[in-house]
N, C-alpha and C. Protein backbone atom coordinates (compact mmCIF):
# COMPACT_ATOMS: atom_id res chain seq x y z
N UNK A 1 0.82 -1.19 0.00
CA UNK A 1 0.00 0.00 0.00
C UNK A 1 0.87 1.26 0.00
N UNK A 2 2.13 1.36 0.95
CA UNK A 2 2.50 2.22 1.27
C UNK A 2 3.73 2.91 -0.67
N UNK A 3 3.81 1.81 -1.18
CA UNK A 3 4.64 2.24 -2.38
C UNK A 3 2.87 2.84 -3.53
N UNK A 4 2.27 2.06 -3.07
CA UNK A 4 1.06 3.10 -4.11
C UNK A 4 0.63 4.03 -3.82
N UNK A 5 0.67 4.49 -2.61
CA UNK A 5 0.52 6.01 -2.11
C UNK A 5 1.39 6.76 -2.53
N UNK A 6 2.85 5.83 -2.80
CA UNK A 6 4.22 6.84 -2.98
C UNK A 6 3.90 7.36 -4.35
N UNK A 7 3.71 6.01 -5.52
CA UNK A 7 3.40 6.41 -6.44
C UNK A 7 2.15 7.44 -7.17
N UNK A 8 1.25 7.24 -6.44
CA UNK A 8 0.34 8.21 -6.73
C UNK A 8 0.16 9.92 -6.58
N UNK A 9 0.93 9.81 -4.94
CA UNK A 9 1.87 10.89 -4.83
C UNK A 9 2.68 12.09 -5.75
N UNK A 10 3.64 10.85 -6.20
CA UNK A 10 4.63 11.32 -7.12
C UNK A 10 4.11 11.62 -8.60
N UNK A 11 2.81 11.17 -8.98
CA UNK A 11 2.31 11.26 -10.24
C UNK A 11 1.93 12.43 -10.13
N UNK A 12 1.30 12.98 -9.09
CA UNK A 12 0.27 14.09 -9.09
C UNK A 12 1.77 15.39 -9.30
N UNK A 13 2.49 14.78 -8.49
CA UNK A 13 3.56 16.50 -8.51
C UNK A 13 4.64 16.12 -10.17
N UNK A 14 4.50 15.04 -10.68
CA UNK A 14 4.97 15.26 -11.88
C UNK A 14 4.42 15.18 -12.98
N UNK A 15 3.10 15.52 -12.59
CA UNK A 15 2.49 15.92 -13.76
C UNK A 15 2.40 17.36 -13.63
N UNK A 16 1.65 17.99 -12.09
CA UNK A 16 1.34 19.24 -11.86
C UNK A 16 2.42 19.71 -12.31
N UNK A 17 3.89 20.05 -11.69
CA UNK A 17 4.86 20.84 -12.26
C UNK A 17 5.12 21.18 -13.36
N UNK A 18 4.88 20.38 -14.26
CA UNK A 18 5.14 21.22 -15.70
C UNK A 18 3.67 21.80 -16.14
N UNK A 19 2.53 21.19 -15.92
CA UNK A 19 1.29 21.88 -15.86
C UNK A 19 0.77 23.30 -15.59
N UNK A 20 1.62 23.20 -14.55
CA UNK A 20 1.14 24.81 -13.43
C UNK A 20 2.12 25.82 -14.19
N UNK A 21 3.48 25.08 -14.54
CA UNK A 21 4.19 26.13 -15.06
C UNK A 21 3.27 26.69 -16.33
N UNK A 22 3.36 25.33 -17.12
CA UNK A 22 3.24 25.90 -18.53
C UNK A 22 2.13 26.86 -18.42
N UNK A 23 0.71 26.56 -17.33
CA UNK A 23 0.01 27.64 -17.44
C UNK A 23 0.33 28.92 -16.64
N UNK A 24 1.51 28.71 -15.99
CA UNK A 24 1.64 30.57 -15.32
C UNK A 24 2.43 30.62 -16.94
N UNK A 25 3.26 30.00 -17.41
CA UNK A 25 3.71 31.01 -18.46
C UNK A 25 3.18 31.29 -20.17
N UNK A 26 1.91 30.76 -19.94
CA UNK A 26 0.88 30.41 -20.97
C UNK A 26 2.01 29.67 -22.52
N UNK A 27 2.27 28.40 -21.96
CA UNK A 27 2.69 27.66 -22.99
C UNK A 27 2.05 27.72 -24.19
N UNK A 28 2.76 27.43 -25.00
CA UNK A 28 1.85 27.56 -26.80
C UNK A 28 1.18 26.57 -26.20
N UNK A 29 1.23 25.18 -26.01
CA UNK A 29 0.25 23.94 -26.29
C UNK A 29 -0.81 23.95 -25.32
N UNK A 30 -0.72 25.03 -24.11
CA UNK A 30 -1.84 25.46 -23.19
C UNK A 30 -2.90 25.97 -24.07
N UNK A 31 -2.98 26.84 -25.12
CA UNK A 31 -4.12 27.09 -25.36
C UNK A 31 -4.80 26.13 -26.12
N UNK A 32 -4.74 25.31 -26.68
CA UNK A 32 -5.16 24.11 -27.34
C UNK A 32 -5.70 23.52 -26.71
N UNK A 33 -5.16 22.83 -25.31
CA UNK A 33 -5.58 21.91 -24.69
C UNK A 33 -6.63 22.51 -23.25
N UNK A 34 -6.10 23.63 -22.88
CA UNK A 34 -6.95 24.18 -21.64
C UNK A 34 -7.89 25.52 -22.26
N UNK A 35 -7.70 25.98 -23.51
CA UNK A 35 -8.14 27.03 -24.16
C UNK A 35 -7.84 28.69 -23.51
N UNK A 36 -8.26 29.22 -24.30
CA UNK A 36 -7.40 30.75 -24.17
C UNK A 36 -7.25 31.31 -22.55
N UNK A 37 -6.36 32.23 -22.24
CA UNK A 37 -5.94 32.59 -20.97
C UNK A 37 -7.65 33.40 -20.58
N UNK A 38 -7.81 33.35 -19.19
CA UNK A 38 -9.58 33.31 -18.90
C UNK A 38 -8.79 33.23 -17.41
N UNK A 39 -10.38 34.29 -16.66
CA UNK A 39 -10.28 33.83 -15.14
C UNK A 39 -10.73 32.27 -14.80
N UNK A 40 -11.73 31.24 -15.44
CA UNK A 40 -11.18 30.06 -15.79
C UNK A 40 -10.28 28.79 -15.30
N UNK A 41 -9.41 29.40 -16.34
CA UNK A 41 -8.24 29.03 -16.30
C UNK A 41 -6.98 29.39 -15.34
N UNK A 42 -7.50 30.55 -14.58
CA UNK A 42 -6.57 31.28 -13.65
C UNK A 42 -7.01 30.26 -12.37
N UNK A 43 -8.44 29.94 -12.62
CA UNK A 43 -8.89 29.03 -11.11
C UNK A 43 -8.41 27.58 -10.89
N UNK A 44 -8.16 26.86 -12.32
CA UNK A 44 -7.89 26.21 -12.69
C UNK A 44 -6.47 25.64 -12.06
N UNK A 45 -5.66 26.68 -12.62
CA UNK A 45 -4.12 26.83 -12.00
C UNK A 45 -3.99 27.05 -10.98
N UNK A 46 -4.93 27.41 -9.88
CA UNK A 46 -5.26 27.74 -8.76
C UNK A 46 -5.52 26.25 -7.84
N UNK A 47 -6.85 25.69 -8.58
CA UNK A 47 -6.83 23.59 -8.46
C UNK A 47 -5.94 23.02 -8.16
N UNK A 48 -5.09 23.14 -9.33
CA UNK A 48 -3.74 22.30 -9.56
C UNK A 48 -2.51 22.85 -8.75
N UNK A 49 -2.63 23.97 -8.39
CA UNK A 49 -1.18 24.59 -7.24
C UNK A 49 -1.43 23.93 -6.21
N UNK A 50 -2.79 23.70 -5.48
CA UNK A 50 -3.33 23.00 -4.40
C UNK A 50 -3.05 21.64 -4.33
N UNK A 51 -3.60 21.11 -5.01
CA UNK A 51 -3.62 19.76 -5.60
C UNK A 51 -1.99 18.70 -5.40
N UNK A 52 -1.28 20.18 -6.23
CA UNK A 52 0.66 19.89 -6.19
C UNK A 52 1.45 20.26 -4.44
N UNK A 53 0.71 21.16 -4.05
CA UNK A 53 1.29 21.76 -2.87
C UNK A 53 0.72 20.57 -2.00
N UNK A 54 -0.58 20.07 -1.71
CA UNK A 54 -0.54 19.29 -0.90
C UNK A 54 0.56 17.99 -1.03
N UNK A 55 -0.21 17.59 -2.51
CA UNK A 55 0.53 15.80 -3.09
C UNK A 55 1.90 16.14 -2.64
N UNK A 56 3.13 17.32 -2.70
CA UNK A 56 4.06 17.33 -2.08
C UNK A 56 4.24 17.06 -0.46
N UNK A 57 3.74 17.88 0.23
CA UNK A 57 3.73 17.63 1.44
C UNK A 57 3.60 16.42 1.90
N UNK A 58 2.42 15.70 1.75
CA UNK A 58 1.81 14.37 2.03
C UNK A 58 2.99 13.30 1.42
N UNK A 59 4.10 13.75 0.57
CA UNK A 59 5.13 12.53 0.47
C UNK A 59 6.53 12.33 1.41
N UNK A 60 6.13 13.23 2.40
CA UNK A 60 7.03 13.13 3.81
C UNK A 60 6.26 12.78 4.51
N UNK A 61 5.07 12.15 4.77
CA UNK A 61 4.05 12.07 5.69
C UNK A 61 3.77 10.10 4.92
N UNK A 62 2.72 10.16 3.96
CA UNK A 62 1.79 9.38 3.18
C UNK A 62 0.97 8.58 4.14
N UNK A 63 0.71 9.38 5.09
CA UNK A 63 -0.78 8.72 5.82
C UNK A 63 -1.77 9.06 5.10
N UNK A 64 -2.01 7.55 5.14
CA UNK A 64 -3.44 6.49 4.13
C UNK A 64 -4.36 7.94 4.32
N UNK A 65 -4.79 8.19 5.77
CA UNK A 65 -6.28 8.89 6.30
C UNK A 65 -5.87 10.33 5.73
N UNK A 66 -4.90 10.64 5.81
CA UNK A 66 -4.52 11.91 4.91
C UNK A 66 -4.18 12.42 3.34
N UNK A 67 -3.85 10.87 2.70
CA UNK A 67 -4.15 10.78 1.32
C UNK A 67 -5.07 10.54 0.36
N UNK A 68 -5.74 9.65 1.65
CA UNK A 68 -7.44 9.32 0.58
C UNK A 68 -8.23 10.01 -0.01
N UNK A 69 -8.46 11.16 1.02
CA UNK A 69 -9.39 12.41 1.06
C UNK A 69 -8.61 13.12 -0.71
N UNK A 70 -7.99 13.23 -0.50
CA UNK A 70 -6.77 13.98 -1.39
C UNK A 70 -7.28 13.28 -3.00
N UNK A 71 -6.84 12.09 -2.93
CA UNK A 71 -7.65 10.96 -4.01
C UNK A 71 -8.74 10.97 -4.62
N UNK A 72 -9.20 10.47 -3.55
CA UNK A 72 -10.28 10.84 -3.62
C UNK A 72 -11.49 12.02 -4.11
N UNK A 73 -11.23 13.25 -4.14
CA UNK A 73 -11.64 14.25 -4.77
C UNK A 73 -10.88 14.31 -6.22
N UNK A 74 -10.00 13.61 -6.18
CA UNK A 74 -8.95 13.93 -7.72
C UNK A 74 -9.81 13.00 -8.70
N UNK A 75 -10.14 11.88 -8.23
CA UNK A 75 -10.72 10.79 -8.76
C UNK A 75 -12.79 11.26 -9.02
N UNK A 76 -12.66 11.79 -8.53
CA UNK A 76 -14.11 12.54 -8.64
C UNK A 76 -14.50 13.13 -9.86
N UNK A 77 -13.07 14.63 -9.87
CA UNK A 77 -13.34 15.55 -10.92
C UNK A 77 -12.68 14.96 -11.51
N UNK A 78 -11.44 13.81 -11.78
CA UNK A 78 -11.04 13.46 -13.36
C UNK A 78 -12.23 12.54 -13.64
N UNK A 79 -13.12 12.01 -12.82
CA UNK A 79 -14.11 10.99 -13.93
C UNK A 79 -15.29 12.01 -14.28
N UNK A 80 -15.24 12.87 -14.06
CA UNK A 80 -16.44 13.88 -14.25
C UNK A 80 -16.21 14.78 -15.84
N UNK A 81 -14.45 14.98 -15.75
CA UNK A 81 -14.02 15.64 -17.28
C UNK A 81 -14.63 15.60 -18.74
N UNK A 82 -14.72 14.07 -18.58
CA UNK A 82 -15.46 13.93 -19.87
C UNK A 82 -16.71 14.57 -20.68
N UNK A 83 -17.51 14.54 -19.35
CA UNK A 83 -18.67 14.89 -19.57
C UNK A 83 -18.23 16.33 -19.37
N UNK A 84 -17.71 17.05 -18.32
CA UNK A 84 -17.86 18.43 -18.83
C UNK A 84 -16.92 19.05 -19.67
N UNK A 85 -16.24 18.75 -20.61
CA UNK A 85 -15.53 18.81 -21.41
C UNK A 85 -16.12 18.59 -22.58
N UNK A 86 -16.60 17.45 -22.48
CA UNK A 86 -18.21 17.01 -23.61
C UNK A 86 -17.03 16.44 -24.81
N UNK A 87 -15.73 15.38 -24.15
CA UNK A 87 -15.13 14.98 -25.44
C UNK A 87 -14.34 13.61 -24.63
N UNK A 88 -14.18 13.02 -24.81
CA UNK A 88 -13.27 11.62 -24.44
C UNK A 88 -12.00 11.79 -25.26
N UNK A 89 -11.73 12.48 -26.35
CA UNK A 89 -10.62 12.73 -26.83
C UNK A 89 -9.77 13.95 -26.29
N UNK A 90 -10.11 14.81 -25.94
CA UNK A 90 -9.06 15.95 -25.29
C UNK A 90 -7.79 14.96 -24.50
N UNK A 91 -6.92 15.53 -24.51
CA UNK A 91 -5.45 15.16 -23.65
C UNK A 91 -5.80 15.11 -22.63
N UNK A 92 -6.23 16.27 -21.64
CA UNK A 92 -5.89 16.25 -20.01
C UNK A 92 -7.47 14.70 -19.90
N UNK A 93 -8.10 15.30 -20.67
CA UNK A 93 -9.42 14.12 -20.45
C UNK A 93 -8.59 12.40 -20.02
N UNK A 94 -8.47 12.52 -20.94
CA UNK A 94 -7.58 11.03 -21.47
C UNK A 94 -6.41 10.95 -20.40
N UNK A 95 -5.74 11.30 -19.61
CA UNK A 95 -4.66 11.80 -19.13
C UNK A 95 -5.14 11.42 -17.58
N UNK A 96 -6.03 11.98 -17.41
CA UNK A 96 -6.94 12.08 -16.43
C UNK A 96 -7.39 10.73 -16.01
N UNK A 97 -8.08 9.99 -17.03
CA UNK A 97 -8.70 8.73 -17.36
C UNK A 97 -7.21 7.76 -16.75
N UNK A 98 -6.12 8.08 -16.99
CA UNK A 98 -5.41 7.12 -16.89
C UNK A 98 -5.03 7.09 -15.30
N UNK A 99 -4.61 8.67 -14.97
CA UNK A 99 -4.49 8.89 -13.70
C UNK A 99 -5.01 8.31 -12.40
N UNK A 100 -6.84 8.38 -13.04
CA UNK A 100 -7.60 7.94 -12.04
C UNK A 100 -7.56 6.18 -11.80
N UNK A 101 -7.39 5.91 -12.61
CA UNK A 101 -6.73 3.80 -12.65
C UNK A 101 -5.97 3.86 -11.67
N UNK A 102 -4.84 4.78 -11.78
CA UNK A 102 -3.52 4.52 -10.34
C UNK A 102 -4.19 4.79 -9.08
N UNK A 103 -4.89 6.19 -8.91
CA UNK A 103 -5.21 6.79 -7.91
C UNK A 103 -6.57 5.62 -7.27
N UNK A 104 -7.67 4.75 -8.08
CA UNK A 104 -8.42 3.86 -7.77
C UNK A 104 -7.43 3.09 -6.91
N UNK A 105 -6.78 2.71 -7.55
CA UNK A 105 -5.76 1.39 -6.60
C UNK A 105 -5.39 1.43 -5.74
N UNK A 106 -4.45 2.61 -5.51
CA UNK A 106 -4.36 3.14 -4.20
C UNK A 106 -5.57 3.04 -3.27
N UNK A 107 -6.30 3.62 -3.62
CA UNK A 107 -7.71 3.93 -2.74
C UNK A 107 -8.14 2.19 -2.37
N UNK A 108 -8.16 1.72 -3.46
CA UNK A 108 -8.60 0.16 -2.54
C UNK A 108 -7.57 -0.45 -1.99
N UNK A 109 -6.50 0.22 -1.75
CA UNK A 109 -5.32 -0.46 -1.06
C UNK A 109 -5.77 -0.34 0.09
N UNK A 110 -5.91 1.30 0.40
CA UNK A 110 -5.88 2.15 1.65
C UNK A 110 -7.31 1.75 2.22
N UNK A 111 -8.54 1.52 1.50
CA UNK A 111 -9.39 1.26 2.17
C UNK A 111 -9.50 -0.39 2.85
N UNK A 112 -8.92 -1.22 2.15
CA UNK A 112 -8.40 -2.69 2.22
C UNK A 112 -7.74 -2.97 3.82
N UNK A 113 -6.61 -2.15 3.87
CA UNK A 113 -5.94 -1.91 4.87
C UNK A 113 -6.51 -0.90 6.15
N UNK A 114 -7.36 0.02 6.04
CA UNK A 114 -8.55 0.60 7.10
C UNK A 114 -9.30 -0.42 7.60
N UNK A 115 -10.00 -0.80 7.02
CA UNK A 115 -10.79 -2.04 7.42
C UNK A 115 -10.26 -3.60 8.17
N UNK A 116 -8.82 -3.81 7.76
CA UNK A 116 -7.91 -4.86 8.52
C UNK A 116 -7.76 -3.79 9.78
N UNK A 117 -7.30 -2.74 9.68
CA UNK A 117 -7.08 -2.35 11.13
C UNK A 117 -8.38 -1.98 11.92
N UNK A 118 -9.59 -2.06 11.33
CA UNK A 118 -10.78 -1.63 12.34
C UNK A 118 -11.08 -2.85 12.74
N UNK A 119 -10.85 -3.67 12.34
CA UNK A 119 -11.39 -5.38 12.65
C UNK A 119 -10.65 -5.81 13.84
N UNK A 120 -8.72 -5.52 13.03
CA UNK A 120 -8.07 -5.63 14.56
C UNK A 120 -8.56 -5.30 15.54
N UNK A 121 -8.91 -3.89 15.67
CA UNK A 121 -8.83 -3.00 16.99
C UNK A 121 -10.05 -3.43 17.74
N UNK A 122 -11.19 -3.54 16.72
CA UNK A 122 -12.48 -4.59 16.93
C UNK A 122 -12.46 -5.58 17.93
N UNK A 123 -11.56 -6.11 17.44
CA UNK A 123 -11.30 -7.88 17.87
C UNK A 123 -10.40 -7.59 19.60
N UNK A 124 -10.18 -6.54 19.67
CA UNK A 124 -9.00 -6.30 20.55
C UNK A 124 -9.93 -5.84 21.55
N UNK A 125 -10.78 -5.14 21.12
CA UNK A 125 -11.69 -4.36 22.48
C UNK A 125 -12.72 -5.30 22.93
C-alpha cells in the first residue's frame, strides 16, 4: 500500500509541475488543450497549485487517512471531465482517465488496509 501512495503521490507532482508552469507562463500547447488565458483558467491553476502543494507535502508524511481524502476528490473531478468537457478525446481528459486507474488502486489499497485495522482494533476491544 505504502509504495502506491508513494506512487500516486509522485504522479500528481509530476504531472502538476510542468502543468502549473506551462500555465503561469501560458505555454503555446496550453491554449489548445486548456483554451485561451480566462479567469477560468486562472482558477484552474489555482486547483492544480493546491492539488501539487498538498501531493508534495503528504510525500514526507503518506498517511493512508490523509491521502485518501486527497484521491479521492482527484478521482471525482477526473471521472467527471469527460462529460464536462463534452469529449473523451481531449489530452488532459484522457490523461486524467489514466491517472484515475492509479489513484483507484491506491484507494482500494488504503481502504483494504482501514478495514484490517478496524477489525483488529475490533477484535481487541
Amino acid at each position: 500500500m505504502k509504495k502506491m501512495i508513494l506512487a500516486s503521490l509522485l504522479i500528481n507532482v509530476a504531472v502538476l509541475i510542468p502543468v502549473c508552469v506551462s500555465l503561469l507562463l501560458d505555454a503555446d500547447w496550453v491554449a489548445d488543450v486548456y483554451g485561451a488565458a480566462s479567469a477560468a483558467r486562472g482558477i484552474l491553476l489555482s486547483v492544480y497549485g493546491a492539488i501539487l502543494v498538498v501531493s508534495a507535502a503528504l510525500l514526507f508524511t503518506q498517511e493512508p487517512m490523509l491521502v485518501a481524502p486527497l484521491l479521492l476528490v482527484q478521482v471525482l473531478y477526473k471521472l467527471t471531465t469527460p462529460f464536462t468537457v463534452g469529449s473523451f478525446a481531449n489530452p488532459v481528459v484522457i490523461s486524467n482517465l489514466v491517472i484515475v486507474a492509479l489513484h483507484l488502486t491506491t484507494l482500494r489499497l488504503i481502504l483494504i488496509d482501514w478495514r484490517r485495522a478496524t477489525a483488529r482494533s475490533g477484535a481487541a476491544g
